[in-house]
PDB file of N, CA and C in Angstrom:
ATOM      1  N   UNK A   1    -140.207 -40.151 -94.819  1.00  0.00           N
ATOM      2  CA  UNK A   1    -141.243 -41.156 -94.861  1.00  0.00           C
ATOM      3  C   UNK A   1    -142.200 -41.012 -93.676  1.00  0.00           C
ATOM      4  N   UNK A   2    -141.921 -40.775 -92.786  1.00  0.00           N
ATOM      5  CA  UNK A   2    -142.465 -40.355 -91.287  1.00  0.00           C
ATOM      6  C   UNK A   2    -143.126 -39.716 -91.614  1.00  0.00           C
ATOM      7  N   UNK A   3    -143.107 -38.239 -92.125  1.00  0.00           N
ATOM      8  CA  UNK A   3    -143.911 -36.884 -92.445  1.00  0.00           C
ATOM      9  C   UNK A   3    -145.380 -37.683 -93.140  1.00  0.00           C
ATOM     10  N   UNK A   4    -144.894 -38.278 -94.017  1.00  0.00           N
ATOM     11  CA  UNK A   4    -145.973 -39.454 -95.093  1.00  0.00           C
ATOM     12  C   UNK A   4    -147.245 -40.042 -94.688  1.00  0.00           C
ATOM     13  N   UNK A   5    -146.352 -40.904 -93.630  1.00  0.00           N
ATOM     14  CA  UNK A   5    -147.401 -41.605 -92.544  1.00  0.00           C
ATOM     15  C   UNK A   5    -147.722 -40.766 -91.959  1.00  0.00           C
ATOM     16  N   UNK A   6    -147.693 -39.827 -91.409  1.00  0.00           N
ATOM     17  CA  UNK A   6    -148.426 -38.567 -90.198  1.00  0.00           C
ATOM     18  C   UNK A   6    -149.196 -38.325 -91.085  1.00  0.00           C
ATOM     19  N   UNK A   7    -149.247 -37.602 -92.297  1.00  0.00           N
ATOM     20  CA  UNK A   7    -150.370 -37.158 -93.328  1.00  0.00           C
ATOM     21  C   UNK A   7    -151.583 -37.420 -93.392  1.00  0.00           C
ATOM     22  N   UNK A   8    -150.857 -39.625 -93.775  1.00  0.00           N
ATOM     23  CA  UNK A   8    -151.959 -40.075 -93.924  1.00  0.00           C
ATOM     24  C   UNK A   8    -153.010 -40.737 -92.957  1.00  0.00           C
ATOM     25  N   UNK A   9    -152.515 -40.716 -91.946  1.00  0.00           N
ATOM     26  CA  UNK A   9    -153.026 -40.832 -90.574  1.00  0.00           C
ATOM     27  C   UNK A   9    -154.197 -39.792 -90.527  1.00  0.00           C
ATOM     28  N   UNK A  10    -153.815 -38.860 -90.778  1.00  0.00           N
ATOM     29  CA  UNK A  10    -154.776 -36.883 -90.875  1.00  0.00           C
ATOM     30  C   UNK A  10    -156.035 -37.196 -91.437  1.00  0.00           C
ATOM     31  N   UNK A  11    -156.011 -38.064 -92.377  1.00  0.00           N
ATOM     32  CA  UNK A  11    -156.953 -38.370 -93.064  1.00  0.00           C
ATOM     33  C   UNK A  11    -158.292 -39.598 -92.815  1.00  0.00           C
ATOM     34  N   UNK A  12    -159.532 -39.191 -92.706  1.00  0.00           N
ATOM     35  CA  UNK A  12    -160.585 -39.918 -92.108  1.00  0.00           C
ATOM     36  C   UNK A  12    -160.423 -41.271 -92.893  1.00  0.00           C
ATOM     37  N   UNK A  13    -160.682 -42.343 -92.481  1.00  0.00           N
ATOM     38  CA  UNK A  13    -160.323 -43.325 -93.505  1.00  0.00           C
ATOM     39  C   UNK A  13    -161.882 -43.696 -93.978  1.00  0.00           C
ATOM     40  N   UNK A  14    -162.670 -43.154 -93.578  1.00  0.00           N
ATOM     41  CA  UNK A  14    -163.949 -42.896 -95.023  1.00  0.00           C
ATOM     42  C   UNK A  14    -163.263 -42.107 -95.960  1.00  0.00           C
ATOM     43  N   UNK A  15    -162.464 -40.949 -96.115  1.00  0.00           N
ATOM     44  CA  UNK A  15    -162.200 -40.356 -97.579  1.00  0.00           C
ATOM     45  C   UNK A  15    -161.305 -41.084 -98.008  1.00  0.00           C
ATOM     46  N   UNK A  16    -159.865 -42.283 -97.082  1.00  0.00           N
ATOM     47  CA  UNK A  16    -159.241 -42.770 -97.880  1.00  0.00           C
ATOM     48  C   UNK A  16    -159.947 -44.227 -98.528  1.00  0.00           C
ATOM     49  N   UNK A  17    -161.207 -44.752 -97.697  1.00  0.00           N
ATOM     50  CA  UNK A  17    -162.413 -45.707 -98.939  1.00  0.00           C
ATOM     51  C   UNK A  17    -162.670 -44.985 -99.993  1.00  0.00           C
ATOM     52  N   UNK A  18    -163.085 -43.530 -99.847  1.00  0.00           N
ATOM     53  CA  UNK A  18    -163.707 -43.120-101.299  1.00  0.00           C
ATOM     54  C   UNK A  18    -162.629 -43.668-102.050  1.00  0.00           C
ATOM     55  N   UNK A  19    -161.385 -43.218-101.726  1.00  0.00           N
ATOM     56  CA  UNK A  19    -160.707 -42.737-102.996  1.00  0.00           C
ATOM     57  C   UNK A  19    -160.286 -44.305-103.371  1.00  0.00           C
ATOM     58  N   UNK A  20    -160.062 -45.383-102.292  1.00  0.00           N
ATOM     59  CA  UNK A  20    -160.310 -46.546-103.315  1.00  0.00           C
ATOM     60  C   UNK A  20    -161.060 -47.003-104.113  1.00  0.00           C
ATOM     61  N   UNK A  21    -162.194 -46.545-103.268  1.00  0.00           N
ATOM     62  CA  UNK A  21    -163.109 -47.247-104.719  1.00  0.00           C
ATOM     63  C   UNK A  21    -162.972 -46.355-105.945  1.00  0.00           C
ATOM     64  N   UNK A  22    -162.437 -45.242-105.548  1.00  0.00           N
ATOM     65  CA  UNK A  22    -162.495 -44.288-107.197  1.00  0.00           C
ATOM     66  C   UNK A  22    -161.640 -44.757-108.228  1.00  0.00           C
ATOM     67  N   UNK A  23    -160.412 -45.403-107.065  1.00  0.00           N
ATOM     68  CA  UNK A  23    -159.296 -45.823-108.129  1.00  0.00           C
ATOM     69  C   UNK A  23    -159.832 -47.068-108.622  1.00  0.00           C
ATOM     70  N   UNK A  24    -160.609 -47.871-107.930  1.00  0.00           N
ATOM     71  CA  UNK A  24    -160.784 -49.745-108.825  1.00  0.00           C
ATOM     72  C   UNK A  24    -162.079 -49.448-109.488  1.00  0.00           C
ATOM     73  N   UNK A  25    -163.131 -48.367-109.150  1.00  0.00           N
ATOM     74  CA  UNK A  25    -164.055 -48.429-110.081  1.00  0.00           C
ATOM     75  C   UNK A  25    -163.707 -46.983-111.206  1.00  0.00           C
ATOM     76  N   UNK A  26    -163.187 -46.352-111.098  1.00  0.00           N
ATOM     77  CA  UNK A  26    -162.687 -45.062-112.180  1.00  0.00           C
ATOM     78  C   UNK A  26    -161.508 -45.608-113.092  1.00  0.00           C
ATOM     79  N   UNK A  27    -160.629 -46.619-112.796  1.00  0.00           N
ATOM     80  CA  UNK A  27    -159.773 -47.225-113.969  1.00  0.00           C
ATOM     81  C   UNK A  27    -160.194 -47.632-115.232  1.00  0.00           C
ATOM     82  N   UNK A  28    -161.300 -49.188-114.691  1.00  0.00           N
ATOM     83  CA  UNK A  28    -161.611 -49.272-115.815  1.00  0.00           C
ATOM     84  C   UNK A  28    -162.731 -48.925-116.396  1.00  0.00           C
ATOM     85  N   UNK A  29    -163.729 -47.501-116.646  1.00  0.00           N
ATOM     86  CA  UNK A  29    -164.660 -46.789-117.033  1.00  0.00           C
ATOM     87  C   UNK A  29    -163.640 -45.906-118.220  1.00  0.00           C
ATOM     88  N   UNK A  30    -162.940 -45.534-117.309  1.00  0.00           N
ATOM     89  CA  UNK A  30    -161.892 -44.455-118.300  1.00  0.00           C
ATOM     90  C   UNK A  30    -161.569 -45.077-119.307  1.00  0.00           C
ATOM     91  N   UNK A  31    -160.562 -46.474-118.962  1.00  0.00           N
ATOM     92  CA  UNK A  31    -159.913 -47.448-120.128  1.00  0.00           C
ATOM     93  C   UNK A  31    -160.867 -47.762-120.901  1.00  0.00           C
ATOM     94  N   UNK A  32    -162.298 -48.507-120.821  1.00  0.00           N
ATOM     95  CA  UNK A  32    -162.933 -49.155-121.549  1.00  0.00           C
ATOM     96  C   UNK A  32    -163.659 -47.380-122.415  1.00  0.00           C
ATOM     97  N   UNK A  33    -164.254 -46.586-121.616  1.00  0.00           N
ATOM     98  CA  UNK A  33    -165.216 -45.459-122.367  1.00  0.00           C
ATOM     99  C   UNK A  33    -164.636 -44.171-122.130  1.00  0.00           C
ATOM    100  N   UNK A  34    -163.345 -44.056-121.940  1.00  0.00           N
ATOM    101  CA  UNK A  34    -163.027 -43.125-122.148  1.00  0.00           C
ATOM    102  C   UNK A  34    -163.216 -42.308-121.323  1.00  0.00           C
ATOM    103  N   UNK A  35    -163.571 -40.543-122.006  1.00  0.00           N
ATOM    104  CA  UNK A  35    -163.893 -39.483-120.930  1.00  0.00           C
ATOM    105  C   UNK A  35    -165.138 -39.802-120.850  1.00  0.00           C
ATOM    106  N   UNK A  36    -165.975 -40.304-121.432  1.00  0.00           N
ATOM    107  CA  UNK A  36    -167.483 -40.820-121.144  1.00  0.00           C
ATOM    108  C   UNK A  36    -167.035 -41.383-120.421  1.00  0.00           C
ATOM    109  N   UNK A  37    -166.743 -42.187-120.260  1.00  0.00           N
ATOM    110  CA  UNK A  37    -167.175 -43.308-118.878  1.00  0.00           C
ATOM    111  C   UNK A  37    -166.268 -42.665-117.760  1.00  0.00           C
ATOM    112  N   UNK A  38    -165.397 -41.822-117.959  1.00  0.00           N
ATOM    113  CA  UNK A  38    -164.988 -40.838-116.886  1.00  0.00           C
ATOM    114  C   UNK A  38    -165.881 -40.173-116.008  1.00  0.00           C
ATOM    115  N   UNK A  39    -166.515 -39.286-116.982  1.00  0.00           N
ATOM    116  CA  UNK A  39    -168.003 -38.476-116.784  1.00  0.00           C
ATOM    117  C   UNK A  39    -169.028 -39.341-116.118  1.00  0.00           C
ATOM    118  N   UNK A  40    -169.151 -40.352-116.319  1.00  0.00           N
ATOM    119  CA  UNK A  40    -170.299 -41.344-116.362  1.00  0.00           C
ATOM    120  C   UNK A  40    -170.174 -41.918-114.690  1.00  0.00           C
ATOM    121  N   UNK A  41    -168.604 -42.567-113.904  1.00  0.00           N
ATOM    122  CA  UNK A  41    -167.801 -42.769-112.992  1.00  0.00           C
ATOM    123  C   UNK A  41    -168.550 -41.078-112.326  1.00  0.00           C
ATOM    124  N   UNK A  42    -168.075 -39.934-111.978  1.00  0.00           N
ATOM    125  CA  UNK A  42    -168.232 -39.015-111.145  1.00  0.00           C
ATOM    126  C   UNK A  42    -169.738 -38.344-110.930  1.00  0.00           C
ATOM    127  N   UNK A  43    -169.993 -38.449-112.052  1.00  0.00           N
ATOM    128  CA  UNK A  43    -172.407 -38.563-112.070  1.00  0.00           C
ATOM    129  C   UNK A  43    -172.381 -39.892-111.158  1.00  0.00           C
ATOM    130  N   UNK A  44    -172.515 -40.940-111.364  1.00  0.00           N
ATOM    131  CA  UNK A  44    -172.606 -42.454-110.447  1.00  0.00           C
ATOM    132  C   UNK A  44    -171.815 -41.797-108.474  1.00  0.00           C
ATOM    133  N   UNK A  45    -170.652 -41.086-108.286  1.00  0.00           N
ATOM    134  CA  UNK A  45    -170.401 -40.828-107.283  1.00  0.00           C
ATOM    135  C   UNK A  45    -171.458 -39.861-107.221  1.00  0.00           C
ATOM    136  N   UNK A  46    -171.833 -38.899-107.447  1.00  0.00           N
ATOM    137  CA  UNK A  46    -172.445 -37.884-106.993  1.00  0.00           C
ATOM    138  C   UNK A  46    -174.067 -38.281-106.634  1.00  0.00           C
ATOM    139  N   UNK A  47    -174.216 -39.436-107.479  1.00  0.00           N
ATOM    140  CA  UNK A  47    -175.762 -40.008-106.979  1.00  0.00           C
ATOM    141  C   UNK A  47    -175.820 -41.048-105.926  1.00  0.00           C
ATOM    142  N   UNK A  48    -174.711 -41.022-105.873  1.00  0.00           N
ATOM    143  CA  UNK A  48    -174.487 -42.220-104.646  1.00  0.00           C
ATOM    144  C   UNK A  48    -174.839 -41.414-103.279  1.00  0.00           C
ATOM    145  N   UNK A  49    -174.155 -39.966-103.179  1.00  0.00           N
ATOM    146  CA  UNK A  49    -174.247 -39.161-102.213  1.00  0.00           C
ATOM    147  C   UNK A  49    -175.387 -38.841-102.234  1.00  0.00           C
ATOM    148  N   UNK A  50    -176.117 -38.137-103.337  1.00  0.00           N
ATOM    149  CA  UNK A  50    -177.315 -37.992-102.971  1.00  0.00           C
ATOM    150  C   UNK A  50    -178.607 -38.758-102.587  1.00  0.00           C
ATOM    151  N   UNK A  51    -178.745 -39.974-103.568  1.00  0.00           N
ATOM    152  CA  UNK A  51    -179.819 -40.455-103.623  1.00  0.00           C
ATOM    153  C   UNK A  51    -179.933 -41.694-102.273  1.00  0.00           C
ATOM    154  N   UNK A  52    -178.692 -42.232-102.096  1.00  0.00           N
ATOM    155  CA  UNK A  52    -178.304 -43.210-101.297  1.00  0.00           C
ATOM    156  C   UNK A  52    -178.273 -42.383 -99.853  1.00  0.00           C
ATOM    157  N   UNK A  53    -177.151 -41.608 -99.744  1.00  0.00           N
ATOM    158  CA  UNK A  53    -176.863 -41.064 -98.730  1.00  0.00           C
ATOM    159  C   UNK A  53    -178.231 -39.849 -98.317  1.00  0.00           C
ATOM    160  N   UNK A  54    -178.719 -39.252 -98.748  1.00  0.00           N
ATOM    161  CA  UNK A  54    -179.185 -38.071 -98.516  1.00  0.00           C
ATOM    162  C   UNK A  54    -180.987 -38.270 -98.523  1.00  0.00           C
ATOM    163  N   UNK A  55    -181.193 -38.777 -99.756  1.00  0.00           N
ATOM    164  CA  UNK A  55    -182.981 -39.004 -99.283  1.00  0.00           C
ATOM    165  C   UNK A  55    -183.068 -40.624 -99.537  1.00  0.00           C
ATOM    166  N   UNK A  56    -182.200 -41.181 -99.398  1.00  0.00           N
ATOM    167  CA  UNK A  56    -182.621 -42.546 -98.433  1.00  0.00           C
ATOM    168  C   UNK A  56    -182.066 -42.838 -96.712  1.00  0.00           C
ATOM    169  N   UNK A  57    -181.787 -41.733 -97.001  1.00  0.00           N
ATOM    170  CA  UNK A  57    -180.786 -41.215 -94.785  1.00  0.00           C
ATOM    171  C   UNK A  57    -180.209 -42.855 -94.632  1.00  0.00           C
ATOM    172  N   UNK A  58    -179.057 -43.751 -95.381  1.00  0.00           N
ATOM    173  CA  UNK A  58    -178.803 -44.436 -95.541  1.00  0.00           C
ATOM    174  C   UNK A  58    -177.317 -44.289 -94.567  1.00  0.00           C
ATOM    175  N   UNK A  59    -176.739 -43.034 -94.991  1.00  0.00           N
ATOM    176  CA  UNK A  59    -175.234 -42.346 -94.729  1.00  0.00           C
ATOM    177  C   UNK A  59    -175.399 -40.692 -94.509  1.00  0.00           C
ATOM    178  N   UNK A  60    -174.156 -40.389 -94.572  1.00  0.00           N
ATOM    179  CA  UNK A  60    -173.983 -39.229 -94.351  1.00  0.00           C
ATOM    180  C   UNK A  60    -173.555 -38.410 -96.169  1.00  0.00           C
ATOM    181  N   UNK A  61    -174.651 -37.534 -96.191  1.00  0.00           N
ATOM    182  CA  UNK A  61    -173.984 -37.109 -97.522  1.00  0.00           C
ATOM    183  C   UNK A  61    -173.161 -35.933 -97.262  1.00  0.00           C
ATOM    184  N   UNK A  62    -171.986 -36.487 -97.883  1.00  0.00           N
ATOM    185  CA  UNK A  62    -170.964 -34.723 -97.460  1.00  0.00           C
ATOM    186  C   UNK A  62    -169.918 -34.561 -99.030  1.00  0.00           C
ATOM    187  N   UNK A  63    -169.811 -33.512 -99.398  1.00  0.00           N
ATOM    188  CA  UNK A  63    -169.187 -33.094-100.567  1.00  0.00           C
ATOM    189  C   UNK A  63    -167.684 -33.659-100.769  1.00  0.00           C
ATOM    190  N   UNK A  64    -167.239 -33.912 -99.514  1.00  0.00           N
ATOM    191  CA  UNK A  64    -165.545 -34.449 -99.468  1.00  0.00           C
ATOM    192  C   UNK A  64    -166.052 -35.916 -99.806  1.00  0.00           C
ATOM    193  N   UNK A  65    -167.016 -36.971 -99.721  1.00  0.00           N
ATOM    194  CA  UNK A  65    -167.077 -38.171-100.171  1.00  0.00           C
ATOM    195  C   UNK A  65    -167.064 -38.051-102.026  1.00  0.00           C
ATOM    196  N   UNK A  66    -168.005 -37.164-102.183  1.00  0.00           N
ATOM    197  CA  UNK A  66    -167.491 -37.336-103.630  1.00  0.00           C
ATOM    198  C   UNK A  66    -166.467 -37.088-104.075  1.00  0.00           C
ATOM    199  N   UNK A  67    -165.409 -36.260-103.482  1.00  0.00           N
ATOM    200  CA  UNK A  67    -164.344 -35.476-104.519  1.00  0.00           C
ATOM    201  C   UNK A  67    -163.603 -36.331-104.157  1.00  0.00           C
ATOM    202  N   UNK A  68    -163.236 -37.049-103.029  1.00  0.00           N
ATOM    203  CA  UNK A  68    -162.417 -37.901-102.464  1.00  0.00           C
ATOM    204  C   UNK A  68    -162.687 -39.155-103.726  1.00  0.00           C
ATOM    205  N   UNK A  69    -164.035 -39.472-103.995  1.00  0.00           N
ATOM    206  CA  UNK A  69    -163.807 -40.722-105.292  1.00  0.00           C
ATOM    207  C   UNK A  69    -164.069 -40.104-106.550  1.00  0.00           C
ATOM    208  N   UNK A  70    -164.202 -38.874-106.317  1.00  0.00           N
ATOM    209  CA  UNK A  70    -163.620 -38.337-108.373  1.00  0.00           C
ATOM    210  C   UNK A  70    -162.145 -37.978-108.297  1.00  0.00           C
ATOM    211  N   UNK A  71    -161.320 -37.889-107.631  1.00  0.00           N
ATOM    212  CA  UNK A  71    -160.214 -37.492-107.657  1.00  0.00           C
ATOM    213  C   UNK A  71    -159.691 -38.478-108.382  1.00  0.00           C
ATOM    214  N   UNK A  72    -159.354 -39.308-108.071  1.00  0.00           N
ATOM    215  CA  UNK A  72    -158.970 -40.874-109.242  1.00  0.00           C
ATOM    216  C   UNK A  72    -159.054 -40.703-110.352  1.00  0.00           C
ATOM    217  N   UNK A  73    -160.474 -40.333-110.918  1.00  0.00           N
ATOM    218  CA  UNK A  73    -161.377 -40.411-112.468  1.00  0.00           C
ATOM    219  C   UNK A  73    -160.704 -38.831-112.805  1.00  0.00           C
ATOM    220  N   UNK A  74    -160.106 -38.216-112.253  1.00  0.00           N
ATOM    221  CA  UNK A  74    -159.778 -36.847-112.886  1.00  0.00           C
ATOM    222  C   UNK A  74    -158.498 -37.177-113.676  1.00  0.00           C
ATOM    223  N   UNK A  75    -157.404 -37.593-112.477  1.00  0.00           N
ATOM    224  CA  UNK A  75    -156.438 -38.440-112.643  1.00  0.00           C
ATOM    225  C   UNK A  75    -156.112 -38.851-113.619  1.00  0.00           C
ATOM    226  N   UNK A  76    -157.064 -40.166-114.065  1.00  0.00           N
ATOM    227  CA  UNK A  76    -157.077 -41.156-115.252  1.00  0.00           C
ATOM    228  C   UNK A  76    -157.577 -40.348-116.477  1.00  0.00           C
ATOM    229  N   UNK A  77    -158.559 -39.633-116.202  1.00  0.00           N
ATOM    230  CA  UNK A  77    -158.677 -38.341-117.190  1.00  0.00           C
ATOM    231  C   UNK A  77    -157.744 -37.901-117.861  1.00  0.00           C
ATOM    232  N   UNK A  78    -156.840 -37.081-117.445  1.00  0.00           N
ATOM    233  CA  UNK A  78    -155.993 -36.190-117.620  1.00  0.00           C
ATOM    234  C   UNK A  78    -154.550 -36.837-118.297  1.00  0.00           C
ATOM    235  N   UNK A  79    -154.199 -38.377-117.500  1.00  0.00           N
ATOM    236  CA  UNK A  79    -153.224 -38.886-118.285  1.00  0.00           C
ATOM    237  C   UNK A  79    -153.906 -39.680-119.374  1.00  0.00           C
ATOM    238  N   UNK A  80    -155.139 -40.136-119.849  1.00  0.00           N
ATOM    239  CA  UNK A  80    -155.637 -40.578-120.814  1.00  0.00           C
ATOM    240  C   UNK A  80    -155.812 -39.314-122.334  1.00  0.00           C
ATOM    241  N   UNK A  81    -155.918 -38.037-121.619  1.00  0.00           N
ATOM    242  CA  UNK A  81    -156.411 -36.745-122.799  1.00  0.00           C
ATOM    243  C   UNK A  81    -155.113 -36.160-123.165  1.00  0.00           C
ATOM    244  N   UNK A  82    -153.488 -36.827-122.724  1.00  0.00           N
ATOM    245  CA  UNK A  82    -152.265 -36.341-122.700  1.00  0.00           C
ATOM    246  C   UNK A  82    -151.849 -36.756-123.878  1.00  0.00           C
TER     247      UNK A  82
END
């Protein structure tokens, strides 16, 4: 359990926000629309980085914020297409 907590310590806790919000906003997109609204969930992250973060210099746009909140929506993907 120790090893666990050291891990997650490793980890910036901006990528462990992404990945919450991926999990409370990528649940129910998947449940209600499926792999559309899967698809629909990781386009919405990726414009967040860009349009928000990048040419409104709002944040920092960096490629680990998105994958950090599509990782969830892949997730729910994959046990939804099983």
């Amino acid at each position: 359990m120790k090893k666990i907590t050291e891990f997650l310590d490793l980890i910036r806790s901006d990528y462990k926000a992404h990945l919450i919000i991926g999990l409370i906003s990528g649940f129910p997109m998947v449940l209600f629309f499926g792999n559309i609204g899967g698809l629909i969930a990781i386009i919405i992250y990726a414009l967040k980085e860009v349009v928000y973060d990048k040419l409104l210099n709002r944040g920092n746009m960096e490629l680990l914020d998105w994958i950090y909140s599509s990782i969830p929506v892949l997730f729910y993907l994959i046990i939804h297409n099983k």
